[in-house]
C-alpha atoms as a PDB file:
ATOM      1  CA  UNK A   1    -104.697 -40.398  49.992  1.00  0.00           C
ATOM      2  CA  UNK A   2    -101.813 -41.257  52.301  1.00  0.00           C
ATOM      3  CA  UNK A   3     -98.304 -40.518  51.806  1.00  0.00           C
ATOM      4  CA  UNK A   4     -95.840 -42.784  52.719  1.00  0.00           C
ATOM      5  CA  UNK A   5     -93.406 -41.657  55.414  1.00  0.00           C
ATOM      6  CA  UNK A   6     -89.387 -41.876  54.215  1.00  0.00           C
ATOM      7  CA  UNK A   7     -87.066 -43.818  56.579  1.00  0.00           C
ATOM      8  CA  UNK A   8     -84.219 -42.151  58.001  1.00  0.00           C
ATOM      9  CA  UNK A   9     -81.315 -40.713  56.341  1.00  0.00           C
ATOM     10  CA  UNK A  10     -78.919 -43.437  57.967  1.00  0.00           C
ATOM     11  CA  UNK A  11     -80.710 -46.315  56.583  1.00  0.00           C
ATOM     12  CA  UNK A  12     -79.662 -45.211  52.559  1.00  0.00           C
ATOM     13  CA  UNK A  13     -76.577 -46.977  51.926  1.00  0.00           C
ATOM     14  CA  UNK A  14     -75.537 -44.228  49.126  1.00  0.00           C
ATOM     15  CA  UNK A  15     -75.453 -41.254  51.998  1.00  0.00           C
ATOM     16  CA  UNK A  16     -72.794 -43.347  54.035  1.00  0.00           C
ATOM     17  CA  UNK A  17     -70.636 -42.668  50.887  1.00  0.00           C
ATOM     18  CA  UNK A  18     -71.592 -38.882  50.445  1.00  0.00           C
ATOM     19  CA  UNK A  19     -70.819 -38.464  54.330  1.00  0.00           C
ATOM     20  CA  UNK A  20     -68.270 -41.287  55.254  1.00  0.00           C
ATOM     21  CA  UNK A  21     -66.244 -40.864  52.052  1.00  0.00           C
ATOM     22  CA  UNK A  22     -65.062 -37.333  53.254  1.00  0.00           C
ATOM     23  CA  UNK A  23     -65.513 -37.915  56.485  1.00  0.00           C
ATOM     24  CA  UNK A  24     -62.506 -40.739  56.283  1.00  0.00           C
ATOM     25  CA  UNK A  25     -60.241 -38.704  54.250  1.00  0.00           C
ATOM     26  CA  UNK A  26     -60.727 -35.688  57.002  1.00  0.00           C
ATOM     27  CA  UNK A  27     -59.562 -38.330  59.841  1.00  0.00           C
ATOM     28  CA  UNK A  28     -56.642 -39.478  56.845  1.00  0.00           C
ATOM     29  CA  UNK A  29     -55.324 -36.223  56.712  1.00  0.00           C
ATOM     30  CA  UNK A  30     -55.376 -35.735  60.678  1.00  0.00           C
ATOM     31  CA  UNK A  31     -53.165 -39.093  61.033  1.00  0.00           C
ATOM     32  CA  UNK A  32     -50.899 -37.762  58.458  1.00  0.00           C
ATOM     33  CA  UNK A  33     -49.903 -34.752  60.044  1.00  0.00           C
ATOM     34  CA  UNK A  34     -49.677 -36.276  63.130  1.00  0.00           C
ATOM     35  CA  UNK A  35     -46.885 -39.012  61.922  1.00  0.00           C
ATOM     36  CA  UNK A  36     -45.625 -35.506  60.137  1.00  0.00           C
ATOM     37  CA  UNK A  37     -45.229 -33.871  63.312  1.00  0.00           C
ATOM     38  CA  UNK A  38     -44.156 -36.826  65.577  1.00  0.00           C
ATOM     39  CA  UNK A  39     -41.082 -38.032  62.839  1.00  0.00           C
ATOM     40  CA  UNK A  40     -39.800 -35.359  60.712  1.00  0.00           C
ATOM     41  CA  UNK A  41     -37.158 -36.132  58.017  1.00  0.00           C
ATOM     42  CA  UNK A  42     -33.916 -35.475  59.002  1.00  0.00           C
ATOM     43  CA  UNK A  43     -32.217 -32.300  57.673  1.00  0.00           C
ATOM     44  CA  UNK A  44     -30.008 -32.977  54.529  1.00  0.00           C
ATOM     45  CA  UNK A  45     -26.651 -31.362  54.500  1.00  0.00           C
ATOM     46  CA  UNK A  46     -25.903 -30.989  50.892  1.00  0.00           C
ATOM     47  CA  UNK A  47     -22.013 -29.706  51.112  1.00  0.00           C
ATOM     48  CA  UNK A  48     -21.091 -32.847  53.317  1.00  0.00           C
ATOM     49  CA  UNK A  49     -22.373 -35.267  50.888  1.00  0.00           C
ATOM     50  CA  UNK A  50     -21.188 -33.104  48.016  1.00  0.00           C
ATOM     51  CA  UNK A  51     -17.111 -33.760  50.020  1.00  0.00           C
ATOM     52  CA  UNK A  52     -18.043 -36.992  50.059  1.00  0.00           C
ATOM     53  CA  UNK A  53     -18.646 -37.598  46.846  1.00  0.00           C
ATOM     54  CA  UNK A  54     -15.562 -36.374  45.913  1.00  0.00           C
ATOM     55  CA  UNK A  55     -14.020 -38.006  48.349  1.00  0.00           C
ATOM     56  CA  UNK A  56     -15.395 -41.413  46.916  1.00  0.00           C
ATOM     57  CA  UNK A  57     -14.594 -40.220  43.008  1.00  0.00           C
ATOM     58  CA  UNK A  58     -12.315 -41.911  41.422  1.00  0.00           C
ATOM     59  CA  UNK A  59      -9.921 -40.443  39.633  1.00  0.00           C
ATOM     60  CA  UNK A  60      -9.096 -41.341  35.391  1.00  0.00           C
ATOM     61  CA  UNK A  61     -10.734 -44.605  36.134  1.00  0.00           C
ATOM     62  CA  UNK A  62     -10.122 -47.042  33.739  1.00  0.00           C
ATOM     63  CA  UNK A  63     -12.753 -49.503  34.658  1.00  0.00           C
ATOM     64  CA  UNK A  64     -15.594 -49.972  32.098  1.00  0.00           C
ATOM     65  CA  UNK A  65     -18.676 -49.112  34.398  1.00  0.00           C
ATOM     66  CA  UNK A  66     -17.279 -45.772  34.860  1.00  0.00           C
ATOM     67  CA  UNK A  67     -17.632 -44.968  30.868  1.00  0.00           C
ATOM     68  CA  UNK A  68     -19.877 -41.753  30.243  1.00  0.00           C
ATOM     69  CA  UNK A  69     -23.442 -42.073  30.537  1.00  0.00           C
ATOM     70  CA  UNK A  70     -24.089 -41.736  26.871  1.00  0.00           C
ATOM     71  CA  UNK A  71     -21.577 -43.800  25.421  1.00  0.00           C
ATOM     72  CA  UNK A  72     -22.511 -46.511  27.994  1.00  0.00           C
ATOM     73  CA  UNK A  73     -26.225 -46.402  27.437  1.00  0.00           C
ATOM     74  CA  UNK A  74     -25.763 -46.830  23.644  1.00  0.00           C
ATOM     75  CA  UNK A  75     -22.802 -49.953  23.650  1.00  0.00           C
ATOM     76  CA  UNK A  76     -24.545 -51.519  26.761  1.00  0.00           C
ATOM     77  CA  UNK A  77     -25.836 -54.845  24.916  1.00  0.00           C
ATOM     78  CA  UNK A  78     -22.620 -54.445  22.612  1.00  0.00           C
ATOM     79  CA  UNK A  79     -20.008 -55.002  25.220  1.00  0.00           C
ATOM     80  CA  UNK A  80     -17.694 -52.232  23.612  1.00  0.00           C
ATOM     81  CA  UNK A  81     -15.437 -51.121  25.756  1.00  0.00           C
ATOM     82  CA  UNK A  82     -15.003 -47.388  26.291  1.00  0.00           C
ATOM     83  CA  UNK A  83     -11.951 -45.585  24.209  1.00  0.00           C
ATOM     84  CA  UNK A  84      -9.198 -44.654  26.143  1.00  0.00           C
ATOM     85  CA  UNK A  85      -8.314 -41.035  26.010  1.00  0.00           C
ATOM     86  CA  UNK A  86      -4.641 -40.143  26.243  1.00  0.00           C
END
C-alpha cells in the first residue's frame, strides 16, 4: 500500500484566506497609522467657535427658519408660521 504524498501548503486556495486575510488587515492597520501620524486633525478650539457663534446669532429674529426646533419640525409640511411672542 502506498500513500499518496500531499502537495504543498501554498497550492490550497482556502490557506491563502486563513493567512492572507490577516495578513492584509495587519499591513491595513500599518498604513493607517502611518496617514495618522503623517496628517493629524487639527486641534479644535471650542471657546473661539463658541464667540463666534454668538457673534453670528441673531438676535429676536423674526424670520420663519429661525422658529424652535419643535414647533418647526411639527408645522414643516403645514407652512404655519411661528407665533410671535411679545
Amino acid at each position: 500500500m502506498q500513500e499518496k504524498k500531499s502537495p504543498p501548503w501554498w497550492k490550497f486556495g482556502h490557506m491563502w484566506l486563513v493567512v492572507g486575510g490577516p495578513a492584509v488587515v495587519v499591513v491595513a492597520s500599518f498604513i493607517t497609522l502611518y496617514l495618522a501620524i503623517m496628517s493629524p486633525n487639527p486641534i479644535i478650539d471650542v471657546q473661539a467657535e463658541a464667540r463666534e457663534a454668538r457673534v453670528a446669532a441673531p438676535v429676536n429674529s423674526p424670520m420663519p427658519n429661525m422658529a424652535p426646533a419643535m414647533q418647526a419640525r411639527n408645522h414643516a409640511a403645514t407652512g404655519v408660521p411661528a407665533p410671535v411672542k411679545p
